[in-house]
PDB file of N, CA and C in Angstrom:
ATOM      1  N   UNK A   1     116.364 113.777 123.233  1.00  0.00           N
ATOM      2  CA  UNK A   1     116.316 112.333 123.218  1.00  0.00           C
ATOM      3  C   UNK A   1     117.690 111.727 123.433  1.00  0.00           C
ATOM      4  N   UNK A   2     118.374 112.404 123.976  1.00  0.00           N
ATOM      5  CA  UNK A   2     120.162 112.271 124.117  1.00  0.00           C
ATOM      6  C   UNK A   2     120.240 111.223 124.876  1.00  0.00           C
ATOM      7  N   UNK A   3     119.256 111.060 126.332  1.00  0.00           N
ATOM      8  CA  UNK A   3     119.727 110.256 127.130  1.00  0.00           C
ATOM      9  C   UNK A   3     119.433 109.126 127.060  1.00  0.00           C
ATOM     10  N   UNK A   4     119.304 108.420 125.771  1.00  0.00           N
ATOM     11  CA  UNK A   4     118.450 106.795 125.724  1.00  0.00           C
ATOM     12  C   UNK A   4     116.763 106.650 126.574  1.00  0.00           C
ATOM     13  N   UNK A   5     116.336 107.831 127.712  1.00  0.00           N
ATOM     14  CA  UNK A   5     115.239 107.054 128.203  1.00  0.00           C
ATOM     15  C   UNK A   5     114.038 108.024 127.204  1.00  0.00           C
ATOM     16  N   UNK A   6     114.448 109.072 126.771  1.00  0.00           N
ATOM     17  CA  UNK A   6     113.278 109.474 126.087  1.00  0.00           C
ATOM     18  C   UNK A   6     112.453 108.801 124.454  1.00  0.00           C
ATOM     19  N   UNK A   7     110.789 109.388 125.028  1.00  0.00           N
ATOM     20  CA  UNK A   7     109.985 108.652 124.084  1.00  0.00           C
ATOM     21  C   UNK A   7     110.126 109.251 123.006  1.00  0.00           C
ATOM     22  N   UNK A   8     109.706 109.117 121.904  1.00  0.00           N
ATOM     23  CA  UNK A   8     109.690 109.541 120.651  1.00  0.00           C
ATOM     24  C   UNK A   8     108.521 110.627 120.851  1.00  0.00           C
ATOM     25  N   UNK A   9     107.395 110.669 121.342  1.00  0.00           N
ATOM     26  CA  UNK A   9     106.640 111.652 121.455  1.00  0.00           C
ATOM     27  C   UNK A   9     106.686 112.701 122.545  1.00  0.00           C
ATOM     28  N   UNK A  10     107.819 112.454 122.821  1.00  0.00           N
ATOM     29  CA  UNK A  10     108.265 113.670 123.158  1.00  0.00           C
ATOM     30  C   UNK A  10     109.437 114.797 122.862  1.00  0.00           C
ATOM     31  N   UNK A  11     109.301 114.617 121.515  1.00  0.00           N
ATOM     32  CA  UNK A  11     110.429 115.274 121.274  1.00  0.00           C
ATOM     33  C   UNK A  11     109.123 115.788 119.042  1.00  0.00           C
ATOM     34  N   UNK A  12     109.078 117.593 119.911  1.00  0.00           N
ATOM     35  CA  UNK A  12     108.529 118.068 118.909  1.00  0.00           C
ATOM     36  C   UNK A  12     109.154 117.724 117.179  1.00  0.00           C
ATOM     37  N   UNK A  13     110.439 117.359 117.180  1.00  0.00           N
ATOM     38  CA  UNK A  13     110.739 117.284 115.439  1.00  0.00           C
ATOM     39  C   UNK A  13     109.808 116.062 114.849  1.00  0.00           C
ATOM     40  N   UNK A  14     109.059 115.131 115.821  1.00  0.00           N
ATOM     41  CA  UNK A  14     108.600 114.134 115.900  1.00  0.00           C
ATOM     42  C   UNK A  14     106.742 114.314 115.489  1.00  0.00           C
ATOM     43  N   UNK A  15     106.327 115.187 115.821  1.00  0.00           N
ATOM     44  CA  UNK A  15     104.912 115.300 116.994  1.00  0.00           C
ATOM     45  C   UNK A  15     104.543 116.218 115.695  1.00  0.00           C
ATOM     46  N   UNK A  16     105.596 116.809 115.761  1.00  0.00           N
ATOM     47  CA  UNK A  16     104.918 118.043 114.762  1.00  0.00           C
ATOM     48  C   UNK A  16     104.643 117.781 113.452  1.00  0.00           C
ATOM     49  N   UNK A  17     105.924 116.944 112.798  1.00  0.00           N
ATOM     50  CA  UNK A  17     106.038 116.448 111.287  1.00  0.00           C
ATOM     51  C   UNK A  17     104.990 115.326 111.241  1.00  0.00           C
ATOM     52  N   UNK A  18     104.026 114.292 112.512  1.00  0.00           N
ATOM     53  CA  UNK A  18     103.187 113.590 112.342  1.00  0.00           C
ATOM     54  C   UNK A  18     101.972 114.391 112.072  1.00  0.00           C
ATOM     55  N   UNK A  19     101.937 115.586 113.059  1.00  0.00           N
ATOM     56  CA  UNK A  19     100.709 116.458 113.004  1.00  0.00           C
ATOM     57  C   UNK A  19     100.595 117.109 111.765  1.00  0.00           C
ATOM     58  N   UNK A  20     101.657 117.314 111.033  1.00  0.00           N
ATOM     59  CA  UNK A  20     101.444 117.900 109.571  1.00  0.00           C
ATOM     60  C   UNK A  20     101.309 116.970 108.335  1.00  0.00           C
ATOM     61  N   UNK A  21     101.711 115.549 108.750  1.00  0.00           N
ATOM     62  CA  UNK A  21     101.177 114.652 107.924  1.00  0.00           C
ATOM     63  C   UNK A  21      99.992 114.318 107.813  1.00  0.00           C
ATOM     64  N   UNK A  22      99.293 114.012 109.118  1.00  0.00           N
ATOM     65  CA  UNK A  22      98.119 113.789 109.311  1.00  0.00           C
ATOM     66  C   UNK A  22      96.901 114.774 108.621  1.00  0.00           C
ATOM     67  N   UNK A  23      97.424 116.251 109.030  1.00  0.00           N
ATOM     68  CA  UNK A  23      96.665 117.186 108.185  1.00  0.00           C
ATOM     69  C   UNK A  23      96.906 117.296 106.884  1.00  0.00           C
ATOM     70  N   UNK A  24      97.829 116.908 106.568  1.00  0.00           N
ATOM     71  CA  UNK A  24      97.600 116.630 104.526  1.00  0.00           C
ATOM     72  C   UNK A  24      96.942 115.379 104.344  1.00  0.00           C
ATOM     73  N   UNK A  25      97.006 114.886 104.750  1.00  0.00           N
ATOM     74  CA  UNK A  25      95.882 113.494 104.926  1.00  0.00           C
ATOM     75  C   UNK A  25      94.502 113.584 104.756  1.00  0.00           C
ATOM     76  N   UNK A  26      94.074 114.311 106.123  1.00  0.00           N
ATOM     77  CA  UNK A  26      92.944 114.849 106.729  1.00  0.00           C
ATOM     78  C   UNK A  26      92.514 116.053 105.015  1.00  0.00           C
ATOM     79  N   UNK A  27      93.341 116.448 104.698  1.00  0.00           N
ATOM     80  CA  UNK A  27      93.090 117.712 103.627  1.00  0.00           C
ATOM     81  C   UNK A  27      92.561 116.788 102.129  1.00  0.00           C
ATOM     82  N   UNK A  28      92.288 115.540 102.085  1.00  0.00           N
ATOM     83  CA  UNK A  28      92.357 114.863 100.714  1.00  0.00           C
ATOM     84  C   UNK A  28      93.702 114.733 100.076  1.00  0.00           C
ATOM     85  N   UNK A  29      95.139 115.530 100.026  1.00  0.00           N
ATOM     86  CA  UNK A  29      96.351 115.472  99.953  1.00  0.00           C
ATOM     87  C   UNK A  29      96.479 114.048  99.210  1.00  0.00           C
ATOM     88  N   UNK A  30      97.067 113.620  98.373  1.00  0.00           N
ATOM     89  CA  UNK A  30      97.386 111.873  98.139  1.00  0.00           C
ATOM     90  C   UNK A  30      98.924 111.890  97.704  1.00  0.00           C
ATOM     91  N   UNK A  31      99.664 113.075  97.676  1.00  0.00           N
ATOM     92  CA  UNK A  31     100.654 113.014  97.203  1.00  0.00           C
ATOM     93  C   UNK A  31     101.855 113.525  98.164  1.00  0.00           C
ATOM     94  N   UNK A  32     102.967 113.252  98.567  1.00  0.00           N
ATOM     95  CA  UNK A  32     104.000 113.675  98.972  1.00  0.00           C
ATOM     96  C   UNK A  32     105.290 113.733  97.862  1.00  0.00           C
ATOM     97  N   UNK A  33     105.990 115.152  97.563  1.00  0.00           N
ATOM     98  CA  UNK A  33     106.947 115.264  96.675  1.00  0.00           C
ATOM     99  C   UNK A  33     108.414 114.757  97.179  1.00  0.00           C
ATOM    100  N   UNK A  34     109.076 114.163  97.001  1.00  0.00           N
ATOM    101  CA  UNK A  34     110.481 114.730  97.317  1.00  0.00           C
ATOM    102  C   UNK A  34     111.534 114.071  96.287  1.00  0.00           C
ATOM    103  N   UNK A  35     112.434 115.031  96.552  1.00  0.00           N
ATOM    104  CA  UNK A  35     113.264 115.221  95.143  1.00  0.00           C
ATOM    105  C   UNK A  35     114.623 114.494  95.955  1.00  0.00           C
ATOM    106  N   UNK A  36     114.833 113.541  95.407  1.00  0.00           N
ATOM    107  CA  UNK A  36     115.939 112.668  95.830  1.00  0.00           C
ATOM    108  C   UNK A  36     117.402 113.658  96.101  1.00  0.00           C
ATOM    109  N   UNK A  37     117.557 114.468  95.152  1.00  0.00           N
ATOM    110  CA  UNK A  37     118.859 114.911  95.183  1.00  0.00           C
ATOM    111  C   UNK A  37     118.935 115.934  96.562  1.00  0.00           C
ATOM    112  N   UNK A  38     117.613 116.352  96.612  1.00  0.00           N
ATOM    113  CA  UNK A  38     117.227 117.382  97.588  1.00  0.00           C
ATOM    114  C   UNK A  38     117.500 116.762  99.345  1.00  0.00           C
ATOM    115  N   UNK A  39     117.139 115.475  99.226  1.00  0.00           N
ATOM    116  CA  UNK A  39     116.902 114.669 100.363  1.00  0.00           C
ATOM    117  C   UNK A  39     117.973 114.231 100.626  1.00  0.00           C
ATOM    118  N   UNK A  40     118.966 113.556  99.440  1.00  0.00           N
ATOM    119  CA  UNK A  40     120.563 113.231  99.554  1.00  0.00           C
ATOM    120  C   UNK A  40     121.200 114.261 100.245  1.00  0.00           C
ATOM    121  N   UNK A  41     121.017 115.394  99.789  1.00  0.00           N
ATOM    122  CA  UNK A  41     121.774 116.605 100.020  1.00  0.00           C
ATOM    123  C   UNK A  41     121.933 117.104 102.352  1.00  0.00           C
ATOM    124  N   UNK A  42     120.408 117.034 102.316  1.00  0.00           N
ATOM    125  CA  UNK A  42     119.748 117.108 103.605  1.00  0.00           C
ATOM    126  C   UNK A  42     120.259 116.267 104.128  1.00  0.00           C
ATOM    127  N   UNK A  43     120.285 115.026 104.262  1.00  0.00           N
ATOM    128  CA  UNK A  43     120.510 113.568 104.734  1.00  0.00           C
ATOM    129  C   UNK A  43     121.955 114.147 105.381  1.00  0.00           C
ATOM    130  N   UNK A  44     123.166 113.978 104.203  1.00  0.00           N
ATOM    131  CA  UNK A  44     124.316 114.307 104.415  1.00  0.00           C
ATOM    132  C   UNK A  44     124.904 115.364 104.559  1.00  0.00           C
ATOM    133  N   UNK A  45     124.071 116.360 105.055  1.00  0.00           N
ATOM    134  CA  UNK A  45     124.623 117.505 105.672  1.00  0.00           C
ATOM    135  C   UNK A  45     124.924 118.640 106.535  1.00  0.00           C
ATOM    136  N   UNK A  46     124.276 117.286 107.796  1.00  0.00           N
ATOM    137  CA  UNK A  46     124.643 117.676 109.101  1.00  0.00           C
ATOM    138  C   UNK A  46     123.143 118.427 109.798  1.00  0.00           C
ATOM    139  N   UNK A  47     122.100 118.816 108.533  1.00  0.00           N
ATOM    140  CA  UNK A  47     121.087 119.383 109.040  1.00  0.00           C
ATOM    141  C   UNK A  47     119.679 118.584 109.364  1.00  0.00           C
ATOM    142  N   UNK A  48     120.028 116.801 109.808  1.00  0.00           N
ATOM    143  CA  UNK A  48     119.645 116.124 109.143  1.00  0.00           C
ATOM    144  C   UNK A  48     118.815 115.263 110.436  1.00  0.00           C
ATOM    145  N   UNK A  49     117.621 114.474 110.805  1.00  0.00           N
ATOM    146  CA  UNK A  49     116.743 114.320 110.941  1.00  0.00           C
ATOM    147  C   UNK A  49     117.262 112.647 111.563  1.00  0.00           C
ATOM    148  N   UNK A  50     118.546 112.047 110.733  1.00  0.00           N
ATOM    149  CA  UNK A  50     118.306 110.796 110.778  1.00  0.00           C
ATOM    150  C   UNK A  50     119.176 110.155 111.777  1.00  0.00           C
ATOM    151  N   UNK A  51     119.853 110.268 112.580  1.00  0.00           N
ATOM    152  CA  UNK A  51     120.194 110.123 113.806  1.00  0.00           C
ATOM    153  C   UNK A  51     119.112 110.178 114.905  1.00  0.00           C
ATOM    154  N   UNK A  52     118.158 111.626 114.959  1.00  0.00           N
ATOM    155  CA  UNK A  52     117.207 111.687 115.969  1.00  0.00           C
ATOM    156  C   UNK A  52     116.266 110.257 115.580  1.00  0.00           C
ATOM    157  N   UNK A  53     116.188 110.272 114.458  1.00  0.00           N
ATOM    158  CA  UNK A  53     115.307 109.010 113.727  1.00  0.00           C
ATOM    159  C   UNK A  53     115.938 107.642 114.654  1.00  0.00           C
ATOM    160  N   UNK A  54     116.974 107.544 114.580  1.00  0.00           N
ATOM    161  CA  UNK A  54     117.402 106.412 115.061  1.00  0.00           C
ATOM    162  C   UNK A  54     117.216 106.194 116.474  1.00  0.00           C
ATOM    163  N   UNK A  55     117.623 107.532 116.968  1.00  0.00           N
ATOM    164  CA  UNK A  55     117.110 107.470 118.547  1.00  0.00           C
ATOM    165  C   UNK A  55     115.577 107.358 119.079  1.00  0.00           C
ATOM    166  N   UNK A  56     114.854 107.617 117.819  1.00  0.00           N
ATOM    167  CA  UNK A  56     113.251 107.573 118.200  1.00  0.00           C
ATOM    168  C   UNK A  56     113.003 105.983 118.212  1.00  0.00           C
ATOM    169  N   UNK A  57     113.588 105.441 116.915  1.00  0.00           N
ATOM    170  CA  UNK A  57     113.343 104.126 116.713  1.00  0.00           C
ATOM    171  C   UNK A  57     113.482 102.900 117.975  1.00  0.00           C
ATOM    172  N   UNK A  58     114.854 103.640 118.559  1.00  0.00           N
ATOM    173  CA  UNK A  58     114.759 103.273 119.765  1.00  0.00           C
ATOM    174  C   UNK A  58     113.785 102.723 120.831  1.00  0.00           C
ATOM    175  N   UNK A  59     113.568 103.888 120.884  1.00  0.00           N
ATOM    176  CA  UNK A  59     112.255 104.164 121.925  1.00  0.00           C
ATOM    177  C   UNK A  59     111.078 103.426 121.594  1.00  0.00           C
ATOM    178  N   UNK A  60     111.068 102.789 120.459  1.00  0.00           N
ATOM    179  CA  UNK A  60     109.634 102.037 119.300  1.00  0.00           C
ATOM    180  C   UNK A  60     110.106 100.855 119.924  1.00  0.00           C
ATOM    181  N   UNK A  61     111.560 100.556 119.928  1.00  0.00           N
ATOM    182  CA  UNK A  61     112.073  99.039 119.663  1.00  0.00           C
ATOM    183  C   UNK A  61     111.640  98.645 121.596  1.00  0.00           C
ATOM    184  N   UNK A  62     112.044  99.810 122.650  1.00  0.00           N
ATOM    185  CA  UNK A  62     112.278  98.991 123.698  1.00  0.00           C
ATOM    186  C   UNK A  62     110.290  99.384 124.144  1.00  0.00           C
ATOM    187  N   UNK A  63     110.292  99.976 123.793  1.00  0.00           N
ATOM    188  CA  UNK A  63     108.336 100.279 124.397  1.00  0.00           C
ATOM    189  C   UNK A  63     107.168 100.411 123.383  1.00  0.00           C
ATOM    190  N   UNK A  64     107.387  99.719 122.005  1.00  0.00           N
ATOM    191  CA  UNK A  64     106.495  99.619 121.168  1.00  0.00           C
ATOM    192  C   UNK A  64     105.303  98.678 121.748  1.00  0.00           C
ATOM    193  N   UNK A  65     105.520  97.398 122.484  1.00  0.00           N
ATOM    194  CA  UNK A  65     104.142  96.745 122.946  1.00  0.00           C
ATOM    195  C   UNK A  65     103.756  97.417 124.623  1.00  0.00           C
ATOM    196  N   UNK A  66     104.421  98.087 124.726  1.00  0.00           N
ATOM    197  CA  UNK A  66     104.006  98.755 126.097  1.00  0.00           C
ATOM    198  C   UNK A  66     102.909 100.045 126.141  1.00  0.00           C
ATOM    199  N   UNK A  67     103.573 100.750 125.137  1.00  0.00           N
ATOM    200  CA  UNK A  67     103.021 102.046 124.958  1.00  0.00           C
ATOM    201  C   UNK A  67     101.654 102.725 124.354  1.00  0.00           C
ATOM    202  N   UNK A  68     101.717 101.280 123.098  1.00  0.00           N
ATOM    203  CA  UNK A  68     100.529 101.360 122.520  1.00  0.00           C
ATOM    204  C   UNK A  68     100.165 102.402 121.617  1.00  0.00           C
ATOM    205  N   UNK A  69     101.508 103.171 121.064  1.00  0.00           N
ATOM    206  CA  UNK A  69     101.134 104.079 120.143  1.00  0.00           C
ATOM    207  C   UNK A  69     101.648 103.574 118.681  1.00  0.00           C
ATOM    208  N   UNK A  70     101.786 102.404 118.471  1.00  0.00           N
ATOM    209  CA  UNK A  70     102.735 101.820 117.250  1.00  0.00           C
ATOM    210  C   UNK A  70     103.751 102.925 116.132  1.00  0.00           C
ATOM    211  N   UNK A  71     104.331 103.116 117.159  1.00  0.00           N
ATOM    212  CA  UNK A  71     105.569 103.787 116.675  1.00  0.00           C
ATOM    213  C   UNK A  71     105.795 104.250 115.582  1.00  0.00           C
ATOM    214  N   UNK A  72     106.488 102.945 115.239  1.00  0.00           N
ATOM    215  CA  UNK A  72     107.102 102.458 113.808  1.00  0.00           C
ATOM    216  C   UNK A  72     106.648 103.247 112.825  1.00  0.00           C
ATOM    217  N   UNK A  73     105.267 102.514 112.421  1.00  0.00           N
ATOM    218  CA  UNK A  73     104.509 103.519 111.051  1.00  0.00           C
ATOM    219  C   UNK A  73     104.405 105.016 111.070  1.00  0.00           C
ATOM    220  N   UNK A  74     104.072 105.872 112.477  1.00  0.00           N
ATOM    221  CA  UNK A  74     103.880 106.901 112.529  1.00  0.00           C
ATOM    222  C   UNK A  74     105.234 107.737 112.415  1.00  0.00           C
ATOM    223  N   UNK A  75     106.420 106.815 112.973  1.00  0.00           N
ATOM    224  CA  UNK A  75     107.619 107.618 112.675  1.00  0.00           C
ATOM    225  C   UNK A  75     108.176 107.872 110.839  1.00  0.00           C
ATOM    226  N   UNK A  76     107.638 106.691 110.452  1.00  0.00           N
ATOM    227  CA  UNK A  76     107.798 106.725 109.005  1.00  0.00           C
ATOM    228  C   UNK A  76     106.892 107.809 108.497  1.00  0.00           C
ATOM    229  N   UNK A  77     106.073 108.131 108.881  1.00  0.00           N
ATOM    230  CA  UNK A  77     105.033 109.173 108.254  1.00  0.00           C
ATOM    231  C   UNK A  77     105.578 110.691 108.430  1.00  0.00           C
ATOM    232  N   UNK A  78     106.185 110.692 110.098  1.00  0.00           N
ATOM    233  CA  UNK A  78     106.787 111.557 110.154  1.00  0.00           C
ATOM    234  C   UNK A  78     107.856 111.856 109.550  1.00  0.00           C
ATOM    235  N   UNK A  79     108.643 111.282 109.472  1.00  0.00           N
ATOM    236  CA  UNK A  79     110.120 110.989 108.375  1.00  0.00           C
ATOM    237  C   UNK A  79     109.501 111.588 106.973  1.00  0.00           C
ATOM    238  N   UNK A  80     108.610 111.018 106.497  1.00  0.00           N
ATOM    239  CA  UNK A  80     107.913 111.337 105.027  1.00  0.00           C
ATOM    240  C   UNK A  80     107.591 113.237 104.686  1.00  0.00           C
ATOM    241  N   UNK A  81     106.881 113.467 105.945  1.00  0.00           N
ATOM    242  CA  UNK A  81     106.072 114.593 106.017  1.00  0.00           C
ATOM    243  C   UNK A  81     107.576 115.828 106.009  1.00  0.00           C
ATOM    244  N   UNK A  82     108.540 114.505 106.955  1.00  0.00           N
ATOM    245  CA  UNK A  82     109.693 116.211 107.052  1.00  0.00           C
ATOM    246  C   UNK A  82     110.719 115.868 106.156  1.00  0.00           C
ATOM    247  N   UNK A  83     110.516 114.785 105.287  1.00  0.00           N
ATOM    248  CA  UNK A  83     111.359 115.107 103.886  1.00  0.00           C
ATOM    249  C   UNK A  83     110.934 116.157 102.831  1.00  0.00           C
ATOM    250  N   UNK A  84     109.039 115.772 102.761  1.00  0.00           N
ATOM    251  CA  UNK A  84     108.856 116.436 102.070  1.00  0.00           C
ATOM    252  C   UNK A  84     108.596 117.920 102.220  1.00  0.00           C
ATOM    253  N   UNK A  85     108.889 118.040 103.320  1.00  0.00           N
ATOM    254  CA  UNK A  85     108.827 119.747 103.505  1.00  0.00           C
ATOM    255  C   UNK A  85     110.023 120.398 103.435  1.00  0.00           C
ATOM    256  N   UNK A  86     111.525 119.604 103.463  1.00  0.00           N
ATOM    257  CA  UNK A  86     112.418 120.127 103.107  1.00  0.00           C
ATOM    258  C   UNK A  86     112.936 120.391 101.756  1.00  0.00           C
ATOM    259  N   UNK A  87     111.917 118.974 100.966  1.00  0.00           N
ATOM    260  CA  UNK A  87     111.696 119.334  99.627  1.00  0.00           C
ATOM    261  C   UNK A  87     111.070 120.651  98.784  1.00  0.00           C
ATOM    262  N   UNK A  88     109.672 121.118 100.154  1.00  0.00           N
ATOM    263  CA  UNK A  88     109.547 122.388  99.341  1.00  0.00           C
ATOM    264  C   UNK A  88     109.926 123.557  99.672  1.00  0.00           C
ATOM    265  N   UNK A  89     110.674 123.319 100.750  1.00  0.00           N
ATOM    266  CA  UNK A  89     111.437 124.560 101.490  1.00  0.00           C
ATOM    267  C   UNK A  89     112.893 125.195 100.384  1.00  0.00           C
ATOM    268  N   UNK A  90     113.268 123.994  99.471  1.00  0.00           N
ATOM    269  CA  UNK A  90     113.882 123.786  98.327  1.00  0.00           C
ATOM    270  C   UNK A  90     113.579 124.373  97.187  1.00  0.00           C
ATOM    271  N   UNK A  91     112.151 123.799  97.313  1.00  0.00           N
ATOM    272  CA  UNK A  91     111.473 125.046  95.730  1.00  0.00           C
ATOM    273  C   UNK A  91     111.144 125.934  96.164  1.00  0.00           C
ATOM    274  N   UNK A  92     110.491 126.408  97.575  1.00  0.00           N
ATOM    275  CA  UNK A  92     110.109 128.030  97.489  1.00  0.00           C
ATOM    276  C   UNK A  92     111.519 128.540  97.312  1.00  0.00           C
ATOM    277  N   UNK A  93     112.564 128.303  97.660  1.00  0.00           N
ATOM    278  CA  UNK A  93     113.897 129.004  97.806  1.00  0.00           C
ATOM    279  C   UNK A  93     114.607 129.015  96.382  1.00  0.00           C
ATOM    280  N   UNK A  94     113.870 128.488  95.652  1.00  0.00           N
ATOM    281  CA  UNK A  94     114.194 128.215  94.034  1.00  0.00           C
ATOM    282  C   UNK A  94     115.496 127.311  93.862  1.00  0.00           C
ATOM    283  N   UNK A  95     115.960 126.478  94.660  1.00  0.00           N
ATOM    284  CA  UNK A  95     116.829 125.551  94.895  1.00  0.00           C
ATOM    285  C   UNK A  95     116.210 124.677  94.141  1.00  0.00           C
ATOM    286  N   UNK A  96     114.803 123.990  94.034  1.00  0.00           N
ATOM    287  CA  UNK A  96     114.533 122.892  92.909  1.00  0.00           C
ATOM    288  C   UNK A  96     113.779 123.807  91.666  1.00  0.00           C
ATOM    289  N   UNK A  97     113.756 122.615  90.869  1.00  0.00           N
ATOM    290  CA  UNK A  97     112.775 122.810  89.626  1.00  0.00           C
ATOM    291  C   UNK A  97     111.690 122.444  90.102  1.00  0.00           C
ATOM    292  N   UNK A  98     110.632 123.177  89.056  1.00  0.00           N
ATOM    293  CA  UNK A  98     109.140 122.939  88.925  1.00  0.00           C
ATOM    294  C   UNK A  98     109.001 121.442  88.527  1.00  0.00           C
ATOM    295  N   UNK A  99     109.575 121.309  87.792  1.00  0.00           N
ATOM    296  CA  UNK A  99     109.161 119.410  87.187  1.00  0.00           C
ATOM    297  C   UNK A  99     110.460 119.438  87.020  1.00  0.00           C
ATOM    298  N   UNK A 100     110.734 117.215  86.702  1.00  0.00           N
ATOM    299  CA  UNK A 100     111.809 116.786  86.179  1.00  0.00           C
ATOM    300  C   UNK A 100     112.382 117.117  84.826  1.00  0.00           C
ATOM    301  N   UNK A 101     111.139 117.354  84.358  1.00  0.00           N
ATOM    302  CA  UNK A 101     111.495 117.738  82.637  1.00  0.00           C
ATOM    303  C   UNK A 101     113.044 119.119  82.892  1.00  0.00           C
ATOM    304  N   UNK A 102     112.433 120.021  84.026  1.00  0.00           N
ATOM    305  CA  UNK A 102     113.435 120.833  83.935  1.00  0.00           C
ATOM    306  C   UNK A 102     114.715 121.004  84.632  1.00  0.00           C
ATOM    307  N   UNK A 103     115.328 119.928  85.811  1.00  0.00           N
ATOM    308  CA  UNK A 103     115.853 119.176  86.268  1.00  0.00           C
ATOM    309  C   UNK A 103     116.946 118.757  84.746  1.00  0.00           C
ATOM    310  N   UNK A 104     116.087 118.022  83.949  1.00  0.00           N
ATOM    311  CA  UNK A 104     117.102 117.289  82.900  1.00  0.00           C
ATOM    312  C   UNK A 104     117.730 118.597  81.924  1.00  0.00           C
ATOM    313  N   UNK A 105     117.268 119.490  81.759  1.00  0.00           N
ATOM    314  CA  UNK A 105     117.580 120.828  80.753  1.00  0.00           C
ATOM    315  C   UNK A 105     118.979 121.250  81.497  1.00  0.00           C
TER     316      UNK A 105
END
């Protein structure tokens, strides 16, 4: 998405994290986890999602009434779906706690 003309759906970090939202959706799912410190951490450290984000947003801002896929919300979903999977990519790796209770210990 480097060169300013690409769409947001075309670029898999995008497509995929909607397609896995949608299927926790689709699954009854009502909950998404993510652990702030976990997401701070991600955010600011180069391995991070939110630049491409900005460049997708892009693509919402100049062809959102053209395109007809309303962007916006679905990029937020996607954003959601690949926080929270870095959240549990965190606990399988035993990087988080099971609950906050153990967080505060």
């Amino acid at each position: 998405m480097s060169d300013g003309n690409s769409h947001w759906t075309e670029d898999p970090l995008w497509t995929d994290a909607l397609q896995r939202y949608y299927e926790l959706r689709d699954s009854g799912q009502k909950t998404l986890v993510i652990d702030v410190a976990v997401v701070e951490d991600f955010l600011f450290s180069g391995r991070t999602p939110a630049y491409k984000f900005m460049e997708a947003m892009s693509s919402v801002q100049a062809l959102e009434e053209q395109d007809g896929h309303r962007g916006a919300p679905r990029l937020i979903c996607a954003l959601l779906s690949l926080l929270s999977d870095v959240c549990a990519q965190a606990k399988k790796e035993n990087l988080l706690p099971d609950s906050p209770s153990e967080k505060a210990a």
